[in-house]
N, C-alpha and C. Protein backbone atom coordinates (compact mmCIF):
# COMPACT_ATOMS: atom_id res chain seq x y z
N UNK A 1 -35.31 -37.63 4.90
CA UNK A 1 -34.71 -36.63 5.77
C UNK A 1 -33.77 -35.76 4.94
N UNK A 2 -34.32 -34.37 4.74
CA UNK A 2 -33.48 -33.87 4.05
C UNK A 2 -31.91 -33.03 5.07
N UNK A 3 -32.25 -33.37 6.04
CA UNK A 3 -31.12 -32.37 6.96
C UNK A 3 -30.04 -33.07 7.05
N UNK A 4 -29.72 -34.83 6.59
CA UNK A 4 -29.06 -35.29 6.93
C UNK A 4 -28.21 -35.24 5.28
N UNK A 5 -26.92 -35.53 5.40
CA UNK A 5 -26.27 -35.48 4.46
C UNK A 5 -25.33 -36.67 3.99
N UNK A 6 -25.90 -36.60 2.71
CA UNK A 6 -24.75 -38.34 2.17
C UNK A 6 -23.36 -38.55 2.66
N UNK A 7 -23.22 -39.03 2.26
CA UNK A 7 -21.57 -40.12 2.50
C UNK A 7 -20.87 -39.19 1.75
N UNK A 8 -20.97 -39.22 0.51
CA UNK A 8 -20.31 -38.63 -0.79
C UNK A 8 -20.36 -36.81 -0.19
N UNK A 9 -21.17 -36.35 0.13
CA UNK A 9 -21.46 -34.51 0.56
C UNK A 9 -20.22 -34.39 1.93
N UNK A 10 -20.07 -35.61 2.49
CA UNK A 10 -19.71 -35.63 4.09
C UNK A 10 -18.22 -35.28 3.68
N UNK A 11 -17.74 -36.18 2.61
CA UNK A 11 -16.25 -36.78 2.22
C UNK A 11 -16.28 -35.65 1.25
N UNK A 12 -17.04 -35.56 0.86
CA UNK A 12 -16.10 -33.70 -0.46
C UNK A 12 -16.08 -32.66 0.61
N UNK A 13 -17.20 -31.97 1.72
CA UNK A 13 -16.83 -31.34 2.97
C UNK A 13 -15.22 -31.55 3.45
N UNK A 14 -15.40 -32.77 3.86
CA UNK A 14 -14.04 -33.01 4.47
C UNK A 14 -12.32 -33.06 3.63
N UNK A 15 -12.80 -32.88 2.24
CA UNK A 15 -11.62 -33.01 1.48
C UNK A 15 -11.09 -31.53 1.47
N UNK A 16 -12.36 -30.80 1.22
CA UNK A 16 -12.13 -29.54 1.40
C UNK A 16 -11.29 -28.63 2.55
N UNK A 17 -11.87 -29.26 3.42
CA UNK A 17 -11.33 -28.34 4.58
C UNK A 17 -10.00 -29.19 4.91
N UNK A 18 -9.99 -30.57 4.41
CA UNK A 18 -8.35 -31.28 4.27
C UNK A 18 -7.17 -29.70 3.59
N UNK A 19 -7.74 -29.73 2.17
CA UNK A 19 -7.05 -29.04 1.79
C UNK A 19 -7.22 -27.10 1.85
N UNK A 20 -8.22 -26.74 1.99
CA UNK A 20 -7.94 -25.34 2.43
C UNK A 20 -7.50 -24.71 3.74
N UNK A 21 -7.78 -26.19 5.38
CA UNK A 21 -8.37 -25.74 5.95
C UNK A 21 -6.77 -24.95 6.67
N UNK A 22 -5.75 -25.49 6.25
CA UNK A 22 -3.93 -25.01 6.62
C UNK A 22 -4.10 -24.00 6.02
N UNK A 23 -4.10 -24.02 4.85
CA UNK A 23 -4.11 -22.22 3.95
C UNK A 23 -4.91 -21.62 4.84
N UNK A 24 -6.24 -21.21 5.10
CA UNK A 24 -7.07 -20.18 5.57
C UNK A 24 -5.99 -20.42 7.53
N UNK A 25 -5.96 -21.13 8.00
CA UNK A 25 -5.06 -21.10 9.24
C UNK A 25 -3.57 -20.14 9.08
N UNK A 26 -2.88 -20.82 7.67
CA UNK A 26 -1.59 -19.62 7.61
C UNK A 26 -2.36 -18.36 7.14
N UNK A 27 -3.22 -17.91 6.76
CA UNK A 27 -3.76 -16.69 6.27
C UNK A 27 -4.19 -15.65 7.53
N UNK A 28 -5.41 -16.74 8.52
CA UNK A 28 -5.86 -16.10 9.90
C UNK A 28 -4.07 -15.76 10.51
N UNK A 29 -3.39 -16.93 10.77
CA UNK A 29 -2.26 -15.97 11.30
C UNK A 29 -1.17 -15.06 10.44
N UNK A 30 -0.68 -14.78 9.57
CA UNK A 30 -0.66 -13.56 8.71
C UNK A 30 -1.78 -12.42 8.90
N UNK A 31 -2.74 -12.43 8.72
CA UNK A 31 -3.21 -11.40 9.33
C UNK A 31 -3.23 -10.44 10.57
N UNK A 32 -3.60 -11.75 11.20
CA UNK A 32 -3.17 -11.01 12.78
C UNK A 32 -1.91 -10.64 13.27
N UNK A 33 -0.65 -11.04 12.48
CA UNK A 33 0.77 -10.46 12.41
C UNK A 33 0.55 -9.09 12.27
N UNK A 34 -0.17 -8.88 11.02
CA UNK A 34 -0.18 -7.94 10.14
C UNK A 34 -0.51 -6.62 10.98
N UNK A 35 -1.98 -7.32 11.94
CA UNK A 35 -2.39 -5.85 12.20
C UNK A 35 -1.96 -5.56 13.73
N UNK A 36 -1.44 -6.63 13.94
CA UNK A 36 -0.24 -6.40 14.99
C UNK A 36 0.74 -4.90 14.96
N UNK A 37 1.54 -5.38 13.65
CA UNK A 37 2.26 -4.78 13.33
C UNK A 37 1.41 -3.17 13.13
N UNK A 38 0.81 -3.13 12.50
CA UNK A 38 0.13 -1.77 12.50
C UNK A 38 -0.36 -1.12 13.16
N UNK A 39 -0.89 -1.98 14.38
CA UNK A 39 -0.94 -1.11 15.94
C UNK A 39 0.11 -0.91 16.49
N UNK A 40 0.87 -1.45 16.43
CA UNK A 40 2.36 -1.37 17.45
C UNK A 40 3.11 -0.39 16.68
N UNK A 41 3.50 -0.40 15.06
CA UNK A 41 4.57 0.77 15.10
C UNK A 41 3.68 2.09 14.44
N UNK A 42 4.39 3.09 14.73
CA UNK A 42 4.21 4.52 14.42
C UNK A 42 4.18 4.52 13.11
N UNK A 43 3.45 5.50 12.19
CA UNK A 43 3.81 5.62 10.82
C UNK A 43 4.98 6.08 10.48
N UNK A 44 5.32 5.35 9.22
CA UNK A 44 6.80 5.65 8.52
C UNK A 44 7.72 5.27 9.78
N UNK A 45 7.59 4.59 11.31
CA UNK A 45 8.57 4.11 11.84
C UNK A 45 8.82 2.59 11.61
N UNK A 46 8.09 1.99 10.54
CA UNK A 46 8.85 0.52 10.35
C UNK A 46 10.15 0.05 10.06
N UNK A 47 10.84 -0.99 10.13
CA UNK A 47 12.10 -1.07 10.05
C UNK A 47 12.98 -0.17 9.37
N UNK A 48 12.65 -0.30 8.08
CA UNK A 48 13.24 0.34 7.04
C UNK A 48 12.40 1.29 6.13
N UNK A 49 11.18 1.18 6.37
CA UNK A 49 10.37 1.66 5.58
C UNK A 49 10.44 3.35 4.80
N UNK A 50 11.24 4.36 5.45
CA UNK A 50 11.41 5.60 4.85
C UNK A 50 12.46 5.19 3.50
N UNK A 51 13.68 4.47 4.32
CA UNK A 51 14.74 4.10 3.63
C UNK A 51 14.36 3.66 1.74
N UNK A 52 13.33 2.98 1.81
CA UNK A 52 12.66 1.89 0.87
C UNK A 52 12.33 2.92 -0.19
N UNK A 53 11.09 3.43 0.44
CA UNK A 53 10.36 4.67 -0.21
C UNK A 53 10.64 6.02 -1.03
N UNK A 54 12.19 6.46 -0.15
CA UNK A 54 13.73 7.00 -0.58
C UNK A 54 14.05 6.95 -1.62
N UNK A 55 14.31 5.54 -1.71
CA UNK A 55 15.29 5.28 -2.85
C UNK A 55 14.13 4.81 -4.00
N UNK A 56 13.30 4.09 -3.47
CA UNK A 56 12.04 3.98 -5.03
C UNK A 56 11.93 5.90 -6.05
N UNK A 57 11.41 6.67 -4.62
CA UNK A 57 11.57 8.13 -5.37
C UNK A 57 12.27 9.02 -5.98
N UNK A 58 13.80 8.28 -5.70
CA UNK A 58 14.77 8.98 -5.87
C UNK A 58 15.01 8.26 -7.40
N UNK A 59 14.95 6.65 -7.72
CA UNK A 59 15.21 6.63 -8.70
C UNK A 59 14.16 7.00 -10.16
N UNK A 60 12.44 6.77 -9.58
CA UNK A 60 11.35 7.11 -10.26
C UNK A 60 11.57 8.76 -11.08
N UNK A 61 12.41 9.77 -10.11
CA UNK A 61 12.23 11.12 -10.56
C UNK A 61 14.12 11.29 -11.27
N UNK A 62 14.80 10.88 -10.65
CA UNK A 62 16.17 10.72 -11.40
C UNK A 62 16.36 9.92 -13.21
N UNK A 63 15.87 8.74 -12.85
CA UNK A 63 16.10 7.72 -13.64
C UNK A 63 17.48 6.96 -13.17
N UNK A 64 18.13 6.93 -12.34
CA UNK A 64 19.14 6.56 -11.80
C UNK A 64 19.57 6.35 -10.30
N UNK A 65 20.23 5.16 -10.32
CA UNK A 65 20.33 5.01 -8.60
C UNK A 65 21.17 6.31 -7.82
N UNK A 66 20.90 5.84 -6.86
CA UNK A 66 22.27 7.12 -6.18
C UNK A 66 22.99 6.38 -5.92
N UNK A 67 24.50 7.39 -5.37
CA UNK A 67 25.70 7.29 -5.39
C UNK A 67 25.75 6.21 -4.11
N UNK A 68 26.84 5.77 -4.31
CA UNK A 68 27.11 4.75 -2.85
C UNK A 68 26.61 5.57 -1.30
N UNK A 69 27.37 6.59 -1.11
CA UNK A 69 27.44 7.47 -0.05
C UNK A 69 26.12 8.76 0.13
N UNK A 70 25.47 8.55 -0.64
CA UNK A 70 24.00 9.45 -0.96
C UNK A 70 22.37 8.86 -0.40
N UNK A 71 22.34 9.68 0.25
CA UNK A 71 21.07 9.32 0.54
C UNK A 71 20.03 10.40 0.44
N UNK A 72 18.72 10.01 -0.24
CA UNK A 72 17.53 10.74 -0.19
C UNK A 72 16.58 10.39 0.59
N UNK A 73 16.25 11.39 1.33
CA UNK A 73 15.16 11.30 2.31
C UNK A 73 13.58 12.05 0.84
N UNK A 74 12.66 11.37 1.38
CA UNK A 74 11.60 11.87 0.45
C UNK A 74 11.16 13.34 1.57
N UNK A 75 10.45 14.08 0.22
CA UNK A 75 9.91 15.06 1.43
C UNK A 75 8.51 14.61 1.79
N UNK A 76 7.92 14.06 1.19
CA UNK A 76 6.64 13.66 1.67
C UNK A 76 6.69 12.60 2.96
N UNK A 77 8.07 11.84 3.17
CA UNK A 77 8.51 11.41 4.36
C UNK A 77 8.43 12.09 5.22
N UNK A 78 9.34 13.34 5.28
CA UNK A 78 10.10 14.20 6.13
C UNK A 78 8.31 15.34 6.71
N UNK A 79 7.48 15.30 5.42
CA UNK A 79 6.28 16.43 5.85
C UNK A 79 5.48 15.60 6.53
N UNK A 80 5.32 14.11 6.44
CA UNK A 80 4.52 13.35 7.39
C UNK A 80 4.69 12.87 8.68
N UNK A 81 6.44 12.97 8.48
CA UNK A 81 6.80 12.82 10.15
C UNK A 81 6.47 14.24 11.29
N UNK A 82 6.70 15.47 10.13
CA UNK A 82 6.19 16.51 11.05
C UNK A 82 4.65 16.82 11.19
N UNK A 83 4.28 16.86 10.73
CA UNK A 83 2.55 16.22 10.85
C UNK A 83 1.98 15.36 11.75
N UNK A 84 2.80 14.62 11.66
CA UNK A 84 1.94 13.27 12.56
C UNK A 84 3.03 13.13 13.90
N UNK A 85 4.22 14.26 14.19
CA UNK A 85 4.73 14.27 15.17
C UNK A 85 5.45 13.05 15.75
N UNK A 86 5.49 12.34 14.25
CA UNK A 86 6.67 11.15 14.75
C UNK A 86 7.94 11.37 14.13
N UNK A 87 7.75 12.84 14.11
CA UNK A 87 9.77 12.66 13.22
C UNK A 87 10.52 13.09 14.63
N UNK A 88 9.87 12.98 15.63
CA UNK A 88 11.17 13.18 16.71
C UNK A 88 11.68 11.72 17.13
N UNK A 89 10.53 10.71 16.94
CA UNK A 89 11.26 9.37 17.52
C UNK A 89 11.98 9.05 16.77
């Protein structure tokens, strides 16, 4: 009978899914967080997300952080919120 499967095939199956089968479970839910999250908020309205993007650009084209009291908004922020009509929320 070839459909049936050894002892030894049964127990490496089962070791397997011992050990992947939590990883691929935290992965399925991470995902579905994920695209949670991407239906629910607006672009560029995530927590912090302009804030982030800001200051990566500001120091990439400066070479230097900004000042305590300084803040840069990107314009490619500021042209996508008017575009996509979420810079009023």
């Amino acid at each position: 009978m070839q459909g049936r499967r050894s002892a030894r095939e049964t127990l490496r199956v089962s070791e397997t899914l011992r050990v992947w089968g939590p990883l691929l479970l935290i992965l399925a839910a991470y995902l579905a967080t994920a695209l949670a999250w991407c239906a629910i908020l607006p672009l560029w309205q995530g927590t912090d997300e302009a804030a982030h993007l800001g200051l990566m650009q500001y120091i990439a084209e400066t070479g230097s952080l900004p000042g305590a009291e300084q803040r840069y908004r990107s314009d490619e922020i500021v042209l996508a919120g008017e575009l996509s009509d979420t810079a009023r929320l």
